[in-house]
PDB file of N, CA and C in Angstrom:
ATOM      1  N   UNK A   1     -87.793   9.665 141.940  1.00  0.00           N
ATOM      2  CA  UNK A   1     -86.624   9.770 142.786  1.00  0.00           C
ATOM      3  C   UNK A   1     -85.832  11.005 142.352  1.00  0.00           C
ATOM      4  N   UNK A   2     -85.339  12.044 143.409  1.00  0.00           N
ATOM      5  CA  UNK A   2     -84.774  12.910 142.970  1.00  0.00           C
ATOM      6  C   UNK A   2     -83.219  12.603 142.670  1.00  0.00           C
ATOM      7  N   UNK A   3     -82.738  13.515 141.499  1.00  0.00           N
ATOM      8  CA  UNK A   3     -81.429  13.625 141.585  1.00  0.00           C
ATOM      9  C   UNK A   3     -80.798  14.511 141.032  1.00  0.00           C
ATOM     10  N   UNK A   4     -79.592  14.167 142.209  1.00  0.00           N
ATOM     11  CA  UNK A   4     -78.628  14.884 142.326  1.00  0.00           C
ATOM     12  C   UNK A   4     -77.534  15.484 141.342  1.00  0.00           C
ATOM     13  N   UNK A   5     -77.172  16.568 141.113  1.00  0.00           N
ATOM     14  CA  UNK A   5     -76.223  17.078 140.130  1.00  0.00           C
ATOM     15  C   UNK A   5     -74.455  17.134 141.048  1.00  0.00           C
ATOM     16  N   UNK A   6     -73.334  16.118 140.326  1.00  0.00           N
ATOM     17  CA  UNK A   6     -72.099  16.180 141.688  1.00  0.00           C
ATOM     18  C   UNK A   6     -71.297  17.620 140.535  1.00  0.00           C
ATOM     19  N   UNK A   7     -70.790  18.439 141.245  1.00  0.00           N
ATOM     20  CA  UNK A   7     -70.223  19.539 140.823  1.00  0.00           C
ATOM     21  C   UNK A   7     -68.812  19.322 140.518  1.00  0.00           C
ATOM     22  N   UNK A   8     -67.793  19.994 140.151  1.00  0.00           N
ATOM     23  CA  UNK A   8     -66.686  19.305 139.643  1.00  0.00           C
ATOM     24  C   UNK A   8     -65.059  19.092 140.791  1.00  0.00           C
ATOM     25  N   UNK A   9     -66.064  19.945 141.998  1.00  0.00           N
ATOM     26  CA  UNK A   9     -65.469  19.415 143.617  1.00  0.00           C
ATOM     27  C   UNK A   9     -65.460  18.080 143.899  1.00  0.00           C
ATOM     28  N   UNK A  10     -66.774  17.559 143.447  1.00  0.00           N
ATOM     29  CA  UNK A  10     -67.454  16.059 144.548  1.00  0.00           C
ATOM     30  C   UNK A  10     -68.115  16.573 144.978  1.00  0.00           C
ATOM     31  N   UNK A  11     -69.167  17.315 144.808  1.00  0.00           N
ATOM     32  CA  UNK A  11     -69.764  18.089 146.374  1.00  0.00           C
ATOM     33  C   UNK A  11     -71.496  17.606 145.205  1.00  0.00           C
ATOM     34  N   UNK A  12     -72.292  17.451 146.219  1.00  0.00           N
ATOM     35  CA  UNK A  12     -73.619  17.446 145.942  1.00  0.00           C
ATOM     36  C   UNK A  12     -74.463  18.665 146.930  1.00  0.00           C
ATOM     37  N   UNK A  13     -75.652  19.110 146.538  1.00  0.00           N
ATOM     38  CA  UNK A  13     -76.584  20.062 147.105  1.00  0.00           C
ATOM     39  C   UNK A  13     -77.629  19.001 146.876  1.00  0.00           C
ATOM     40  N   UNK A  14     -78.134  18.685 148.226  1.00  0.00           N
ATOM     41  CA  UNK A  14     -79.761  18.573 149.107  1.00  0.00           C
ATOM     42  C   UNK A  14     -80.966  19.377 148.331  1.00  0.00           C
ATOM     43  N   UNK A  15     -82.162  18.875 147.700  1.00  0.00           N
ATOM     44  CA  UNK A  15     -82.967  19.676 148.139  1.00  0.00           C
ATOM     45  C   UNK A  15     -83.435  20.093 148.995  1.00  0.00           C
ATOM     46  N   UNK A  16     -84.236  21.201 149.491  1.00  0.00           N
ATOM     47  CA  UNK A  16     -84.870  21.479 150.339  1.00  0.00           C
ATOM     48  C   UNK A  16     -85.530  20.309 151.300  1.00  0.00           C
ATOM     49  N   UNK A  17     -86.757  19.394 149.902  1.00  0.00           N
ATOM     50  CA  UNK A  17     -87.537  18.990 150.503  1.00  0.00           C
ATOM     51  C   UNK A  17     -86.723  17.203 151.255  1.00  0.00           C
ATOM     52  N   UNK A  18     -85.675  16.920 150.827  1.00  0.00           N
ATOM     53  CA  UNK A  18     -84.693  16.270 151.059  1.00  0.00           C
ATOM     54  C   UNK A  18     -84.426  16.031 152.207  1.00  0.00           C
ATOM     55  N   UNK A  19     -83.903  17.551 152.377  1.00  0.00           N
ATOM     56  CA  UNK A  19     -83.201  17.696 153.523  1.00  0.00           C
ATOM     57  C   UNK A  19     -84.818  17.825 154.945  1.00  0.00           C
ATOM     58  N   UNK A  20     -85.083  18.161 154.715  1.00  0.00           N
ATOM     59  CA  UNK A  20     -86.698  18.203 155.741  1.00  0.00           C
ATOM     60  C   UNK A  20     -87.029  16.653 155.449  1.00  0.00           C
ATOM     61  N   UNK A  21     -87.431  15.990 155.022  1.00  0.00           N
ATOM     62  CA  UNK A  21     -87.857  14.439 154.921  1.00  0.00           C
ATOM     63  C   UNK A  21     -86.835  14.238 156.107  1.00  0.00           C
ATOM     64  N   UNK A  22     -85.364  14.115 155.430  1.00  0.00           N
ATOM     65  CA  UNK A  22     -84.358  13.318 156.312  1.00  0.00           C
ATOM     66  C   UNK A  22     -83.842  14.113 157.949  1.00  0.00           C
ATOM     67  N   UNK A  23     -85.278  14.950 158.406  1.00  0.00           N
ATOM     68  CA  UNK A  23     -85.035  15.677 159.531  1.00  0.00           C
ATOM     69  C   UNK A  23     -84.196  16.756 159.605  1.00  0.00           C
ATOM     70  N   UNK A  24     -83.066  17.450 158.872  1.00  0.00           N
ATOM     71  CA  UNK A  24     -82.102  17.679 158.676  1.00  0.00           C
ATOM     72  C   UNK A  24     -81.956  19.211 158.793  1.00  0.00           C
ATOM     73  N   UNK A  25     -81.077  20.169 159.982  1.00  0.00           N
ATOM     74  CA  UNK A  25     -81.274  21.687 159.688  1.00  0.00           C
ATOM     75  C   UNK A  25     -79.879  21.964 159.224  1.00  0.00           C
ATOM     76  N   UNK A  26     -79.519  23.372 158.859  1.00  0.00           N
ATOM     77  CA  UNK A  26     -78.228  23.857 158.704  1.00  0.00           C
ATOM     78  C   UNK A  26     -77.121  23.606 160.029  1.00  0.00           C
ATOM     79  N   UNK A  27     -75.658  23.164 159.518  1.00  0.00           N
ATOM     80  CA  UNK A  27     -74.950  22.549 160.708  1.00  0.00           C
ATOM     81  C   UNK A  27     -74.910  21.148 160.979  1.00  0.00           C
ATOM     82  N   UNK A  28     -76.046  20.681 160.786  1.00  0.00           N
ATOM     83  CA  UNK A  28     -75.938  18.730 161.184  1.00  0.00           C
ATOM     84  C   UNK A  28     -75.710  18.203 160.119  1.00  0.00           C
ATOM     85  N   UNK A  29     -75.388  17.027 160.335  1.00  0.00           N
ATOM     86  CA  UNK A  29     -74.517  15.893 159.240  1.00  0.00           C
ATOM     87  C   UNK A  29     -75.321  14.940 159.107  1.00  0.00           C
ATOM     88  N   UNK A  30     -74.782  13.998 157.982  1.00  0.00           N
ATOM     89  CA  UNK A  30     -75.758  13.221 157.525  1.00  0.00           C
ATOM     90  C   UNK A  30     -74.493  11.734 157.664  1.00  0.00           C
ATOM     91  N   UNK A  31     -74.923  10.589 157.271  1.00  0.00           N
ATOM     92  CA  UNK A  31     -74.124   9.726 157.423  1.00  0.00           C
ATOM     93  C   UNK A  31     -74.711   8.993 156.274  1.00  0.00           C
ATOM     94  N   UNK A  32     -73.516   8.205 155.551  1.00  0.00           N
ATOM     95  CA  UNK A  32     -73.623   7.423 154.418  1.00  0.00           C
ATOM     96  C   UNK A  32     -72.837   6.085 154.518  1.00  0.00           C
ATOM     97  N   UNK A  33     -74.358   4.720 154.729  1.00  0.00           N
ATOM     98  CA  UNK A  33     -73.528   3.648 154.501  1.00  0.00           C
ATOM     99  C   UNK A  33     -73.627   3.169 153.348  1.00  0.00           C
ATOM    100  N   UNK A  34     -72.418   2.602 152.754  1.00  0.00           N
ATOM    101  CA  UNK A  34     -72.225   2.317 151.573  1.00  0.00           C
ATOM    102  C   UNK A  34     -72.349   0.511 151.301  1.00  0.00           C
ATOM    103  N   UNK A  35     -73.067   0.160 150.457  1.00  0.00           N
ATOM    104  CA  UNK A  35     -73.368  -1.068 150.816  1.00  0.00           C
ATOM    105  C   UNK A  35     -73.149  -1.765 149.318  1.00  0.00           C
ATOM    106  N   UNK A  36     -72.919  -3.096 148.719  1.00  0.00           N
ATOM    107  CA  UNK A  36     -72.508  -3.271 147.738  1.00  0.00           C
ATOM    108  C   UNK A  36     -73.534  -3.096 146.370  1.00  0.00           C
ATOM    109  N   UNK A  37     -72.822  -2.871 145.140  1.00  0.00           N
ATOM    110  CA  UNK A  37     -73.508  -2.844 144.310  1.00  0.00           C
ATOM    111  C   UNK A  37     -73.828  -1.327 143.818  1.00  0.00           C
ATOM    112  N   UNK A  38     -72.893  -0.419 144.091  1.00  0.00           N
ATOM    113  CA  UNK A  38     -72.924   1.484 143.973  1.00  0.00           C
ATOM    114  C   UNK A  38     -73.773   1.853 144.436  1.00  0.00           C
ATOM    115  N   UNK A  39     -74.224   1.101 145.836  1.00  0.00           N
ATOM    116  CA  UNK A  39     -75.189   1.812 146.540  1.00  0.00           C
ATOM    117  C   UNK A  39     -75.113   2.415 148.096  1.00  0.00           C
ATOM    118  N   UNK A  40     -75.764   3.453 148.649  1.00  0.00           N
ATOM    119  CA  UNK A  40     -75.487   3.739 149.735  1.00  0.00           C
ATOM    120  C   UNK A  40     -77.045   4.249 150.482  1.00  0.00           C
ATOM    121  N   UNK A  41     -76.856   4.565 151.831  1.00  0.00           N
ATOM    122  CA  UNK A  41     -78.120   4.879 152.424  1.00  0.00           C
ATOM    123  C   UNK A  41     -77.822   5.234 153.269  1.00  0.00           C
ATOM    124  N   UNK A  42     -78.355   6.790 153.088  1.00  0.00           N
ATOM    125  CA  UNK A  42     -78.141   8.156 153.978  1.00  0.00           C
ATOM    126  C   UNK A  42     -78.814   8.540 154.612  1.00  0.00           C
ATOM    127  N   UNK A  43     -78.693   8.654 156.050  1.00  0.00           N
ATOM    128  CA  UNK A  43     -79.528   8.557 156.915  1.00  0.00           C
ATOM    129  C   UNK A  43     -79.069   9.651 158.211  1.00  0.00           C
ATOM    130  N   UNK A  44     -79.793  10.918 158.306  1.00  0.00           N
ATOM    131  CA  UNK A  44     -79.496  11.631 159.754  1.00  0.00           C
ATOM    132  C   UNK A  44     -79.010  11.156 161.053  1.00  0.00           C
ATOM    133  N   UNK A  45     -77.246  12.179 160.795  1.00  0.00           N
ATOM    134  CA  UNK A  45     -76.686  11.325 161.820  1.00  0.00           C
ATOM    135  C   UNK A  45     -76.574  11.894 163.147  1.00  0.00           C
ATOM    136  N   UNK A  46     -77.302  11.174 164.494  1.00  0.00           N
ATOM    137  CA  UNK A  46     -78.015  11.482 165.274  1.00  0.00           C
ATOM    138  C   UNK A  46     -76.211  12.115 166.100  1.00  0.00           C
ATOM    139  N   UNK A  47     -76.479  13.207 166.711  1.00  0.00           N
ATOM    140  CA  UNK A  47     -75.252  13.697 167.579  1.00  0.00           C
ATOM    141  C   UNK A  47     -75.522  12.918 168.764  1.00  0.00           C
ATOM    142  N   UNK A  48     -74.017  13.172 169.377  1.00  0.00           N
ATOM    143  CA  UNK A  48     -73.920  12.306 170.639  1.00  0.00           C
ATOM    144  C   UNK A  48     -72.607  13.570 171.184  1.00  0.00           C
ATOM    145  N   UNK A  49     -73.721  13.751 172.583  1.00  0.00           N
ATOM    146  CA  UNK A  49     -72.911  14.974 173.574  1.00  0.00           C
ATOM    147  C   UNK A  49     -72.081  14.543 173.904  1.00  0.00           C
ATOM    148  N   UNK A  50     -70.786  15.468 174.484  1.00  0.00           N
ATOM    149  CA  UNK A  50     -69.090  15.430 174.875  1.00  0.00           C
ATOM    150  C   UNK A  50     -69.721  16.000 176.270  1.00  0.00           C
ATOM    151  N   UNK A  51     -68.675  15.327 176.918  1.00  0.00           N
ATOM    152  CA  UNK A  51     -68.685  16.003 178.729  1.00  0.00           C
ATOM    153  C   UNK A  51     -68.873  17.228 178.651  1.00  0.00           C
ATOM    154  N   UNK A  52     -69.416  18.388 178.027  1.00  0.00           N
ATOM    155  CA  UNK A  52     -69.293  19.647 177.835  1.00  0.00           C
ATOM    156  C   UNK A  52     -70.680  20.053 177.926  1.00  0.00           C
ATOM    157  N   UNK A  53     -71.155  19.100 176.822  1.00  0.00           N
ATOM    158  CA  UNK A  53     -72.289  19.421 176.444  1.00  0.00           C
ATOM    159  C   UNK A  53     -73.612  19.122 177.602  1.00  0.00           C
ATOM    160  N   UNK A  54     -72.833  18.139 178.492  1.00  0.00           N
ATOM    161  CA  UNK A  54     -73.384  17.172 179.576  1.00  0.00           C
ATOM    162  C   UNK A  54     -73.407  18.452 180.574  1.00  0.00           C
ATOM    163  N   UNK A  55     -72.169  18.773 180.745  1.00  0.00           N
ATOM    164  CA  UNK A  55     -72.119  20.289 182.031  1.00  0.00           C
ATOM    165  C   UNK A  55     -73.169  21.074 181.775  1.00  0.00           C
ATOM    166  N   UNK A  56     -73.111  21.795 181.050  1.00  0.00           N
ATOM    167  CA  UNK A  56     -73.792  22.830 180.234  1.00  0.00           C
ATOM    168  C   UNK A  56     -74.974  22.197 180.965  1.00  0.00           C
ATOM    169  N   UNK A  57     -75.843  21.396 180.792  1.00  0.00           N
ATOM    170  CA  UNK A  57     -76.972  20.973 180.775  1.00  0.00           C
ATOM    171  C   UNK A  57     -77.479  21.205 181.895  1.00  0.00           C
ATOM    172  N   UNK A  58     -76.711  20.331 182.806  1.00  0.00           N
ATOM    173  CA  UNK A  58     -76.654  20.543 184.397  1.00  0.00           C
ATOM    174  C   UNK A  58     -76.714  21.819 185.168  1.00  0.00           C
ATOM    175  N   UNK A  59     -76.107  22.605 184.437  1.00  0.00           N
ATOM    176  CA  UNK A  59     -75.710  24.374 184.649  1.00  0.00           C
ATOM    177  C   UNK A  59     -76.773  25.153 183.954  1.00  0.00           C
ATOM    178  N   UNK A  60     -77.504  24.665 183.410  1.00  0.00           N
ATOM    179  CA  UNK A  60     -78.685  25.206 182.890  1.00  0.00           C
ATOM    180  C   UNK A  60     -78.383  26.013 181.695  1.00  0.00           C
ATOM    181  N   UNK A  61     -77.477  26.163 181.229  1.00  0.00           N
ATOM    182  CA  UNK A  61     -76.784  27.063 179.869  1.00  0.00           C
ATOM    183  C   UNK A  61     -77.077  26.474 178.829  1.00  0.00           C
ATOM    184  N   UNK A  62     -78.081  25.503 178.331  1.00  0.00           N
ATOM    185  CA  UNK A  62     -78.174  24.965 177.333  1.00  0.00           C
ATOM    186  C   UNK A  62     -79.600  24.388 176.857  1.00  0.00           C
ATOM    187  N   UNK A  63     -80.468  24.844 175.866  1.00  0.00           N
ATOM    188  CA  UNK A  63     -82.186  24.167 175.665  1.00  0.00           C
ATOM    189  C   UNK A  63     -82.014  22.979 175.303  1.00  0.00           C
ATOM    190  N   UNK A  64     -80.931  22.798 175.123  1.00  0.00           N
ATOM    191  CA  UNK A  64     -80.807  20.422 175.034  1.00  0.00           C
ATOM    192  C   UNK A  64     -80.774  20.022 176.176  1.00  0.00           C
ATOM    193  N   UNK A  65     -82.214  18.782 175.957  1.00  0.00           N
ATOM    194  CA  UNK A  65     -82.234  17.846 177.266  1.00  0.00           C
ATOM    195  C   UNK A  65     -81.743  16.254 176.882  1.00  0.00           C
ATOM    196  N   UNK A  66     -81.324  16.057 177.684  1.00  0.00           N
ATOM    197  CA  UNK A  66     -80.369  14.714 177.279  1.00  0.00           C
ATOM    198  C   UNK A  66     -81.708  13.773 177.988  1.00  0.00           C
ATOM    199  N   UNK A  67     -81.087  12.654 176.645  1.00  0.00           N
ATOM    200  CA  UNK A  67     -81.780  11.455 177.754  1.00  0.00           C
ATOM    201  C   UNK A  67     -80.954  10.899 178.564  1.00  0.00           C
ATOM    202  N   UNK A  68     -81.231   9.635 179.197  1.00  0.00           N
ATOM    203  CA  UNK A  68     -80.393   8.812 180.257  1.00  0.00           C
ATOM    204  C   UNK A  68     -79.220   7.842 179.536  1.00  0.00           C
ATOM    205  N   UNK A  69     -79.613   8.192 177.918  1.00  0.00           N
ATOM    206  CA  UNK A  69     -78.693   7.214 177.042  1.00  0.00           C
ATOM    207  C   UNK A  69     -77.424   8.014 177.175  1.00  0.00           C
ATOM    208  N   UNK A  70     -77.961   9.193 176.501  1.00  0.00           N
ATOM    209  CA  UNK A  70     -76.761   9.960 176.106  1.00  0.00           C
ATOM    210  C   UNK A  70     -76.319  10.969 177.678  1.00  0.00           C
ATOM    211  N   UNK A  71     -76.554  10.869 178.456  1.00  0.00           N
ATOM    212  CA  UNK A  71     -76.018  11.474 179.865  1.00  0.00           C
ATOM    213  C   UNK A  71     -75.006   9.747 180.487  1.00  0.00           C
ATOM    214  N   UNK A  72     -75.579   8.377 179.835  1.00  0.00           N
ATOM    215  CA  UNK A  72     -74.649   7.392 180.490  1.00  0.00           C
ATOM    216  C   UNK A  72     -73.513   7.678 179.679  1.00  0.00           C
ATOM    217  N   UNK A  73     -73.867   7.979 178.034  1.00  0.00           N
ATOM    218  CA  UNK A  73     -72.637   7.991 176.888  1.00  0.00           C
ATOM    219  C   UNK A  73     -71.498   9.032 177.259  1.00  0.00           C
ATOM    220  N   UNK A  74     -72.168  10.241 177.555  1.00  0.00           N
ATOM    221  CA  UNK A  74     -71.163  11.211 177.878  1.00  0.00           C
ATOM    222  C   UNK A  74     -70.156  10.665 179.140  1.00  0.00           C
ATOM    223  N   UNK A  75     -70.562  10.096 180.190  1.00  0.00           N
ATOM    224  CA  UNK A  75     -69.927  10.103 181.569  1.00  0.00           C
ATOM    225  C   UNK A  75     -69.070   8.580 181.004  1.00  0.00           C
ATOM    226  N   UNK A  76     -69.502   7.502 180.067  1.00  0.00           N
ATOM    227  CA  UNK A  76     -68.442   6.678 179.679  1.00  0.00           C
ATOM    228  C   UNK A  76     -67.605   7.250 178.990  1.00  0.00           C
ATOM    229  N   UNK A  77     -68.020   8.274 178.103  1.00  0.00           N
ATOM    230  CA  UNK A  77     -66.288   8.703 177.156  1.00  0.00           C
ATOM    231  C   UNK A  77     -65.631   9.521 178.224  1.00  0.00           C
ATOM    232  N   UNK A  78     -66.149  10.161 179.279  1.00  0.00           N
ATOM    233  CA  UNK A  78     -65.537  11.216 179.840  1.00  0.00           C
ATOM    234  C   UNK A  78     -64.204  10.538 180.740  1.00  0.00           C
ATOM    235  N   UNK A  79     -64.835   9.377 181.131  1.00  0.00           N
ATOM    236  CA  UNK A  79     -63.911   8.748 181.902  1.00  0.00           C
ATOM    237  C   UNK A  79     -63.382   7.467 181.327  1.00  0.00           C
ATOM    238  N   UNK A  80     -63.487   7.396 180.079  1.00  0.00           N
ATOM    239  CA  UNK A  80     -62.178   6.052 179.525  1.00  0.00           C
ATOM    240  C   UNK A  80     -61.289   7.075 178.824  1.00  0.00           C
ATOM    241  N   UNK A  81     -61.403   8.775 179.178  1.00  0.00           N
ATOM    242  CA  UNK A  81     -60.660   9.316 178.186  1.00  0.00           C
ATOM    243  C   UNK A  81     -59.258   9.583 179.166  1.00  0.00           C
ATOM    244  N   UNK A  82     -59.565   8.981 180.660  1.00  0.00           N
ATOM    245  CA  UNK A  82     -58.773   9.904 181.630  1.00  0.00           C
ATOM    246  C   UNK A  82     -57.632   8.201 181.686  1.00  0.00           C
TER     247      UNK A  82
END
């Protein structure tokens, strides 16, 4: 099991091969549930498009294709936001 060195921020560095296992490029986030007993489990945290990202799509300005999940998700936040 690899590990991690925490720096005197709080901050930890990924290995490489880490970060590729857990899908992971420069820019995306990771999510940590913390569960009892000083333990947690970190797991690639999947994005979810904003009405923006939804336009874009439609308008052809963008190489992300949405599924039907995240095109229903966008059009529910878009409109419980109004």
């Amino acid at each position: 099991m690899p590990a991690l060195t925490i720096t005197a921020k709080g901050q930890v560095t990924f290995r490489k091969e880490i970060l590729q296992h857990l899908g992971l490029k420069p820019g995306e986030k990771i999510e940590l549930d913390l569960i009892p007993g000083g333990k947690g489990i970190i797991q690639a945290l999947k994005p979810t498009g904003g009405m923006s990202d939804f336009i874009g799509c439609l308008a052809n300005k963008t190489n992300k294709v949405l599924t039907i999940e995240e095109i229903n998700e966008a059009t529910q936040q878009a409109w419980s936001k109004e």
